[in-house]
N, C-alpha and C. Protein backbone atom coordinates (compact mmCIF):
# COMPACT_ATOMS: atom_id res chain seq x y z
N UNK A 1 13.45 -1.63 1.93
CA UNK A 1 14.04 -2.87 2.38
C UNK A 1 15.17 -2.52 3.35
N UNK A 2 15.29 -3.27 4.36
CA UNK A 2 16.48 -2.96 5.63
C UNK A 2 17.09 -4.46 4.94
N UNK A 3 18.55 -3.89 5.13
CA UNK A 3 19.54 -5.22 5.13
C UNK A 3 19.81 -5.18 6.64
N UNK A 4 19.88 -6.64 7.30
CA UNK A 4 20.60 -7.26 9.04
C UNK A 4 21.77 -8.21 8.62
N UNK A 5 21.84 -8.15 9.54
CA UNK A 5 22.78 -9.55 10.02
C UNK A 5 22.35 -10.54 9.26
N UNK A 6 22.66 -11.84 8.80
CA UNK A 6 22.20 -13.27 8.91
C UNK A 6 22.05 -13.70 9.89
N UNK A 7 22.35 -13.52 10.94
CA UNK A 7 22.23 -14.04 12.04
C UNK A 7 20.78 -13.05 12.98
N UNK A 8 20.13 -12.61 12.42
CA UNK A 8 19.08 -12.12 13.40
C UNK A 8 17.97 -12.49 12.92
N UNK A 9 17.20 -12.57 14.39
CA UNK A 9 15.48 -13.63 13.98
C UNK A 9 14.62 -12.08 13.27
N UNK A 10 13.56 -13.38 12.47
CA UNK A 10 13.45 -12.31 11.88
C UNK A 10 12.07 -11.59 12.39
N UNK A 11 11.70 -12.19 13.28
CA UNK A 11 10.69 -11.36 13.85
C UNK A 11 10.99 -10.11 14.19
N UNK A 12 12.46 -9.75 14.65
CA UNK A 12 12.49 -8.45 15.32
C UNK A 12 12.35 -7.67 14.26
N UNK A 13 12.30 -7.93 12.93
CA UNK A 13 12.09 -7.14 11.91
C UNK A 13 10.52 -6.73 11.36
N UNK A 14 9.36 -7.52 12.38
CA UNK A 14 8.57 -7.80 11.74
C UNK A 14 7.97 -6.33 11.62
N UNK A 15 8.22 -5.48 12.39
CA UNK A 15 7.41 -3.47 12.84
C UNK A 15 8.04 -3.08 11.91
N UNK A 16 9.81 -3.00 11.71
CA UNK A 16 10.13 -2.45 10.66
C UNK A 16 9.77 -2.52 9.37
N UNK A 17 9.61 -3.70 9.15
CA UNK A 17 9.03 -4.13 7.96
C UNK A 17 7.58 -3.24 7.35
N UNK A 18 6.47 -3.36 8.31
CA UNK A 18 5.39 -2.82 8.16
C UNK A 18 5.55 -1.25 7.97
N UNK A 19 6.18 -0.61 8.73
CA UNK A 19 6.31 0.41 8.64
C UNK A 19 7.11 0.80 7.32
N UNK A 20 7.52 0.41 6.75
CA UNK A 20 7.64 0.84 5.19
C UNK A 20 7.51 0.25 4.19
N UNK A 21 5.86 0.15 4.45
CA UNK A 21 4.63 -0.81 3.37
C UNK A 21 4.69 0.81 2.78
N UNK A 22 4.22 0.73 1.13
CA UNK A 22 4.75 1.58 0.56
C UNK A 22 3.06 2.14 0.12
N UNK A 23 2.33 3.29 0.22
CA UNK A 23 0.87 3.50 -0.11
C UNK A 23 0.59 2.75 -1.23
N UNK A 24 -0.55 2.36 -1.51
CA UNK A 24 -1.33 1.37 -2.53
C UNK A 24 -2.73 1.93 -2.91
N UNK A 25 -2.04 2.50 -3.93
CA UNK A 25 -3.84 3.34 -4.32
C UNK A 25 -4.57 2.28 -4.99
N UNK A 26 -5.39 2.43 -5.19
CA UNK A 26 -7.06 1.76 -5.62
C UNK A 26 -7.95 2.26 -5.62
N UNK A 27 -8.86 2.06 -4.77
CA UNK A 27 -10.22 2.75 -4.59
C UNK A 27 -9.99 4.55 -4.32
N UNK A 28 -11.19 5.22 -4.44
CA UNK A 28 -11.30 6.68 -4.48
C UNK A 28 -10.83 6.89 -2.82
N UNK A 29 -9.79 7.47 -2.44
CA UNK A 29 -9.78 8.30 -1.36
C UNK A 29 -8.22 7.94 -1.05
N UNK A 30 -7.76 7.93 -0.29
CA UNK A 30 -6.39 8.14 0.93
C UNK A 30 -5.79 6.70 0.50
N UNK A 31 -4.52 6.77 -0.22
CA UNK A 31 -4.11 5.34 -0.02
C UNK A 31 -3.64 4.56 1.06
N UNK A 32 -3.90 2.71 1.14
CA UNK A 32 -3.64 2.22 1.88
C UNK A 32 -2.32 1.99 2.42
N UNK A 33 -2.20 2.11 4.05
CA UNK A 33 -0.86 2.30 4.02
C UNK A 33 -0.22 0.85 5.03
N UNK A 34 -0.95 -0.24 5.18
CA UNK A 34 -1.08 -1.17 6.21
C UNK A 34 -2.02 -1.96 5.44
N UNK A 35 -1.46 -3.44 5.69
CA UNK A 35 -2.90 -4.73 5.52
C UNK A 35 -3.77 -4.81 6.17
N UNK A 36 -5.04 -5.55 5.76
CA UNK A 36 -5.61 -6.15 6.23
C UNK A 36 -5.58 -7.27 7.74
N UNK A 37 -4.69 -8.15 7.01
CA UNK A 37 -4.46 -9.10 7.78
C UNK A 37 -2.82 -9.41 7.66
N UNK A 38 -2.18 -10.14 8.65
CA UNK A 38 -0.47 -10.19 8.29
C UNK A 38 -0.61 -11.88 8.42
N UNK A 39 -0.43 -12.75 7.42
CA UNK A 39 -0.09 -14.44 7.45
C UNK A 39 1.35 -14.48 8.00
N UNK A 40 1.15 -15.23 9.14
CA UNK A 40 2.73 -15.36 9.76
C UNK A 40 2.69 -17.31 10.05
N UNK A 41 4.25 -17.65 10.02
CA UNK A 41 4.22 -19.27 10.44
C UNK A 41 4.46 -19.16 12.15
N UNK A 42 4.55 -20.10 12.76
CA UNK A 42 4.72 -20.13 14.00
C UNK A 42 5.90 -19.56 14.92
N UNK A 43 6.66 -18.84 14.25
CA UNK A 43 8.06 -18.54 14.82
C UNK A 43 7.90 -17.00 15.14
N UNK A 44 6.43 -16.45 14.55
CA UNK A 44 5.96 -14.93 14.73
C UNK A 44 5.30 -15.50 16.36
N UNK A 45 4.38 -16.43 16.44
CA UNK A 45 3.51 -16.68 17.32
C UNK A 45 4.25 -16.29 18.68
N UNK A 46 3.53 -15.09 19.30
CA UNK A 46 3.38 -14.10 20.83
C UNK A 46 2.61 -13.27 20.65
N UNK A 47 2.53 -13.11 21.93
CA UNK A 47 1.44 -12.02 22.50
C UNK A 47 1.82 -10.76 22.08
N UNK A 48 2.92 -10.46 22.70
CA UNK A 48 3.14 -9.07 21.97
C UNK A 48 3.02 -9.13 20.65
N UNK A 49 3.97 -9.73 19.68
CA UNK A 49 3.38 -9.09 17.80
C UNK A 49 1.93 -9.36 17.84
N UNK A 50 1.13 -10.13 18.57
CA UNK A 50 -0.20 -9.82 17.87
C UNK A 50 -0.80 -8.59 17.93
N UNK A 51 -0.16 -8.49 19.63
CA UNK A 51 -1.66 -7.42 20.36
C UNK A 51 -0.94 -5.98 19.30
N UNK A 52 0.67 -5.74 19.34
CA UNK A 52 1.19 -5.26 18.53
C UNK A 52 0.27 -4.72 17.16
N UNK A 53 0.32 -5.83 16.51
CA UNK A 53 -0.58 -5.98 15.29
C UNK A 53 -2.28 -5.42 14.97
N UNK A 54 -2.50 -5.97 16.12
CA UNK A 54 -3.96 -5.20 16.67
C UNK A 54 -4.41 -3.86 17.10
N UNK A 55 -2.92 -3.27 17.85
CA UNK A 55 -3.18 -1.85 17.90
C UNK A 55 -3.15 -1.37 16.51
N UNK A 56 -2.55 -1.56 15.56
CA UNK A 56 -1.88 -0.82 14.16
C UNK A 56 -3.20 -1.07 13.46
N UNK A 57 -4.03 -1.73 13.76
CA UNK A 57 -5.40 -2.04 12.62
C UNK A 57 -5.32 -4.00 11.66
N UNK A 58 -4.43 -4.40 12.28
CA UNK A 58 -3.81 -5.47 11.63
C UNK A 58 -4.51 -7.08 12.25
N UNK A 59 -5.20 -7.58 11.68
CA UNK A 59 -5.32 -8.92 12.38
C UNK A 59 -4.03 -10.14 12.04
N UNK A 60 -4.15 -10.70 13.25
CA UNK A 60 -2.85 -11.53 12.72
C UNK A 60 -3.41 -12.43 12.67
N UNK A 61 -3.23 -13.45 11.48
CA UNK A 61 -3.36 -14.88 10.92
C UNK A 61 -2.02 -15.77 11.39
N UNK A 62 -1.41 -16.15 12.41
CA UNK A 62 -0.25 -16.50 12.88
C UNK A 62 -0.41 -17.80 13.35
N UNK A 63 -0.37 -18.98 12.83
CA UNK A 63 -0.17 -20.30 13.19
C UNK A 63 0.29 -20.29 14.92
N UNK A 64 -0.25 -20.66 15.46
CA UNK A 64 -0.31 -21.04 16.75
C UNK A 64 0.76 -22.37 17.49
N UNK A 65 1.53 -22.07 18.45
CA UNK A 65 2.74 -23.37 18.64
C UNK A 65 2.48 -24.64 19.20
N UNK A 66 2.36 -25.43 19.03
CA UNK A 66 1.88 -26.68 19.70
C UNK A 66 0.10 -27.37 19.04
N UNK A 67 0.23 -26.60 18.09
CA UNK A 67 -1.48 -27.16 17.96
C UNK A 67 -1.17 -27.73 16.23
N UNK A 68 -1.97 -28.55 16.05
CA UNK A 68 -1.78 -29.44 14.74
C UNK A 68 -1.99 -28.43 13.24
N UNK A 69 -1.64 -28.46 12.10
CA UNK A 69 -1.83 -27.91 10.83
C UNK A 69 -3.64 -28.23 10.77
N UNK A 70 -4.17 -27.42 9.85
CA UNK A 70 -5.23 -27.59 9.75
C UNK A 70 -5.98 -26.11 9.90
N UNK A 71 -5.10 -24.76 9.82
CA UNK A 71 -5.86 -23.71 9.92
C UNK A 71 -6.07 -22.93 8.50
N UNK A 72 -5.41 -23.42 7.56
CA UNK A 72 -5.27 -23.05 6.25
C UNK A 72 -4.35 -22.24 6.21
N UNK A 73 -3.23 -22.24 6.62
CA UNK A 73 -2.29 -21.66 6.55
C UNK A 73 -1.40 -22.20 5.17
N UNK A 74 -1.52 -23.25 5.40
CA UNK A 74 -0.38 -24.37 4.49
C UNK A 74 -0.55 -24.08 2.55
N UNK A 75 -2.10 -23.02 2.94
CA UNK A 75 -1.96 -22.80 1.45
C UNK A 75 -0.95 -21.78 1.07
N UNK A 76 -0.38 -20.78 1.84
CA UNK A 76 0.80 -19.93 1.39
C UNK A 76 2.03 -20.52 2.05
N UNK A 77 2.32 -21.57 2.22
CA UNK A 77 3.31 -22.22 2.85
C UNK A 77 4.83 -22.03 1.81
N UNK A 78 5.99 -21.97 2.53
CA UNK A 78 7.08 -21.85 1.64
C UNK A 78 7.57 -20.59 0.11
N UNK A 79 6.36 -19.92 0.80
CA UNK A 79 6.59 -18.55 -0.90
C UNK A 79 7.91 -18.10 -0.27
N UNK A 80 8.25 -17.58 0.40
CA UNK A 80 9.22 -16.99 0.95
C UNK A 80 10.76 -17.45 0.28
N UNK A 81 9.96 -18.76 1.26
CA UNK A 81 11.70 -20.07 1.18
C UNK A 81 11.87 -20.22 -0.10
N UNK A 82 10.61 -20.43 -1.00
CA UNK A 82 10.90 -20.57 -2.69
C UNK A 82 11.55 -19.27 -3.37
N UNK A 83 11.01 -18.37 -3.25
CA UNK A 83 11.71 -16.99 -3.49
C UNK A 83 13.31 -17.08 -2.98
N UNK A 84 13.53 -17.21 -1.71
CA UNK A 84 14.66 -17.38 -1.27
C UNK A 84 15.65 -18.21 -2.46
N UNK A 85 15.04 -19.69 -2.44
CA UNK A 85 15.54 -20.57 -3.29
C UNK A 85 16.16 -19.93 -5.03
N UNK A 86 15.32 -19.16 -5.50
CA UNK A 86 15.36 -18.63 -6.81
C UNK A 86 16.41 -17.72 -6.09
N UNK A 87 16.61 -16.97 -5.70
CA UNK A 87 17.66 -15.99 -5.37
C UNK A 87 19.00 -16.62 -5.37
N UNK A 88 18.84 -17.88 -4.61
CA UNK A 88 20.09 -18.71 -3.99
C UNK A 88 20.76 -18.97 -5.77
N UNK A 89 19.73 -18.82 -6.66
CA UNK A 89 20.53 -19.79 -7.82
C UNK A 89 21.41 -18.65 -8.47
N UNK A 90 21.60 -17.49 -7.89
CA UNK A 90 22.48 -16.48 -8.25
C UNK A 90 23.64 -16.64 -7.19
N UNK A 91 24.53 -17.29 -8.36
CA UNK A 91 25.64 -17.56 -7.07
C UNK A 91 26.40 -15.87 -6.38
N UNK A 92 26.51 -14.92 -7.16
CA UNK A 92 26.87 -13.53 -5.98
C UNK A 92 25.67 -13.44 -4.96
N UNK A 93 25.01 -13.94 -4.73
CA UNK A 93 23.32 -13.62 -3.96
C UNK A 93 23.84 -14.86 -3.04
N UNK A 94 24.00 -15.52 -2.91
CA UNK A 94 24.24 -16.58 -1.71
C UNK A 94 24.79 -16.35 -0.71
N UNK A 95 26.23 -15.79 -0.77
CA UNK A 95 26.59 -14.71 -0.10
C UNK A 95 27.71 -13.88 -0.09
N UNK A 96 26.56 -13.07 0.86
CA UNK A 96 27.02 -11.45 0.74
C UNK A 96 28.52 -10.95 0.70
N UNK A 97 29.18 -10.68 -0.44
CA UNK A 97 30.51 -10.43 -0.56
C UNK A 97 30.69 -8.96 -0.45
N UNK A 98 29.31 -7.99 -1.13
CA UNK A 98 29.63 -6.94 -1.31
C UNK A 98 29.25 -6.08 -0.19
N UNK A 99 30.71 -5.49 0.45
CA UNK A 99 30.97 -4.48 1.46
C UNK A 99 29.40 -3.71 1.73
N UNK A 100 29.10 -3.08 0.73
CA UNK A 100 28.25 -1.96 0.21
C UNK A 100 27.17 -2.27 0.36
N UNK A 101 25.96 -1.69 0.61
CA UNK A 101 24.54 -2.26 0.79
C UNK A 101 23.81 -1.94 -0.41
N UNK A 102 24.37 -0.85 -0.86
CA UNK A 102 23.49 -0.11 -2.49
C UNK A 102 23.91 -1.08 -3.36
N UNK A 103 24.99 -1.57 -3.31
CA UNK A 103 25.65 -2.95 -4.26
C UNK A 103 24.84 -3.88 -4.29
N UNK A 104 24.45 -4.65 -2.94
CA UNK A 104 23.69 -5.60 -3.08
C UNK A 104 22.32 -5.97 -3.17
N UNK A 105 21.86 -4.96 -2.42
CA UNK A 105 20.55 -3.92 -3.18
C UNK A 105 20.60 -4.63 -4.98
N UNK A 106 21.40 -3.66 -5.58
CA UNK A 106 21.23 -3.38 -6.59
C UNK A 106 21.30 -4.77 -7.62
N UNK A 107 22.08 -5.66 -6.61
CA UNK A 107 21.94 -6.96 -7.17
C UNK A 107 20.65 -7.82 -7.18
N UNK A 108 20.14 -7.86 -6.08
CA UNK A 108 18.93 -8.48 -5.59
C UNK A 108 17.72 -7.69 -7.04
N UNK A 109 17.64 -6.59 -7.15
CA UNK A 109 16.60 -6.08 -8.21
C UNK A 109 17.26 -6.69 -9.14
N UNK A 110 18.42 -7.38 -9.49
CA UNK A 110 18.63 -7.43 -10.97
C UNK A 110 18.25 -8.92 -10.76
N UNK A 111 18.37 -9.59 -10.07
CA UNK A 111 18.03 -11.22 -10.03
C UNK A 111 16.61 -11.17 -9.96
N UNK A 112 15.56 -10.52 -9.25
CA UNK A 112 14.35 -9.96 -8.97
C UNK A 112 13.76 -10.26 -10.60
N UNK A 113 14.26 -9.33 -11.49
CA UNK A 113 13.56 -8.69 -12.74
C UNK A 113 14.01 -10.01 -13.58
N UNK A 114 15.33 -10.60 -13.50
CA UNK A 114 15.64 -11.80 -14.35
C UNK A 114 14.84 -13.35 -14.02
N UNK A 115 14.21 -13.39 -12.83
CA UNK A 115 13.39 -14.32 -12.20
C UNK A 115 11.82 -14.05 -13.17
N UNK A 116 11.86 -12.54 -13.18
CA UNK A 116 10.43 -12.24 -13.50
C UNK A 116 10.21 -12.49 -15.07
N UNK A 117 11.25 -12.18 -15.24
CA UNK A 117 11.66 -12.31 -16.62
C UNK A 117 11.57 -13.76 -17.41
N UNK A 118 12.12 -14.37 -16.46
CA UNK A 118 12.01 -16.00 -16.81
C UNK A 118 10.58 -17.21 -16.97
N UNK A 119 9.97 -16.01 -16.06
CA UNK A 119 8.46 -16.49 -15.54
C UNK A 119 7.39 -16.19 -16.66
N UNK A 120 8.02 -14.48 -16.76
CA UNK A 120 6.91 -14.34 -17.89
C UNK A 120 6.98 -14.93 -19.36
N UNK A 121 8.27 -15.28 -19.85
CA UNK A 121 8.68 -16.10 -20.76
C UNK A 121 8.25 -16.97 -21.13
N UNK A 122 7.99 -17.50 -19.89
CA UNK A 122 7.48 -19.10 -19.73
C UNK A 122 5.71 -19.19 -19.93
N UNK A 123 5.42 -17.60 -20.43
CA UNK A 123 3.64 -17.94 -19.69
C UNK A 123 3.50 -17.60 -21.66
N UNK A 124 4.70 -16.97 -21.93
CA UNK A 124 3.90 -16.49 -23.67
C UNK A 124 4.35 -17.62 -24.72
């Protein structure tokens, strides 16, 4: 995970990001180190991150600007912002007080595991 600014879009993060997708074994041979496909909302939508995307082995699923809903996108709509939301209800997590990045790091896994925690609670 890279910590930025609040203030930076987050597309410019979108290479960094990929680039430390973490291997995913499964099947017999070389683990995967890259998706399939990358679901993006319209604020990814350019030429460069796609063709980007396309050299790396990546198809992009990226909502398109000016053209109506209706590509099936809307079924992963808001995971992010909801995740976000659950984070927000940790009032040190709203914001960033701590100087330190390993600090807040270390906070984010603990709200992470208490979210998960709450979820799985809820399923037994």
């Amino acid at each position: 995970m890279s910590l930025t600014g609040g203030n930076r879009n987050d597309v410019t993060q979108l290479l960094p990001l990929l680039d430390k997708i973490p291997p995913v074994a499964g099947r017999t041979g070389r683990p995967r180190r890259r998706p399939d496909a990358l679901l993006a909302d319209r604020g990814y939508d350019h030429d460069i991150y796609r063709r980007l995307l396309w050299q790396r082995g990546i198809r992009p699923v990226i909502a398109r600007r000016g053209e109506p809903h209706g590509t099936g996108l809307g079924i992963f709509r808001y995971v992010v912002e909801r995740t976000i939301a659950w984070l927000h209800g940790f009032r040190r997590l709203r914001i960033r007080w701590e100087r330190r990045d390993d600090i807040h790091e270390a906070f984010l896994g603990l709200a992470v595991c208490l979210i998960t925690h709450r979820h799985v609670r809820r399923l037994c």
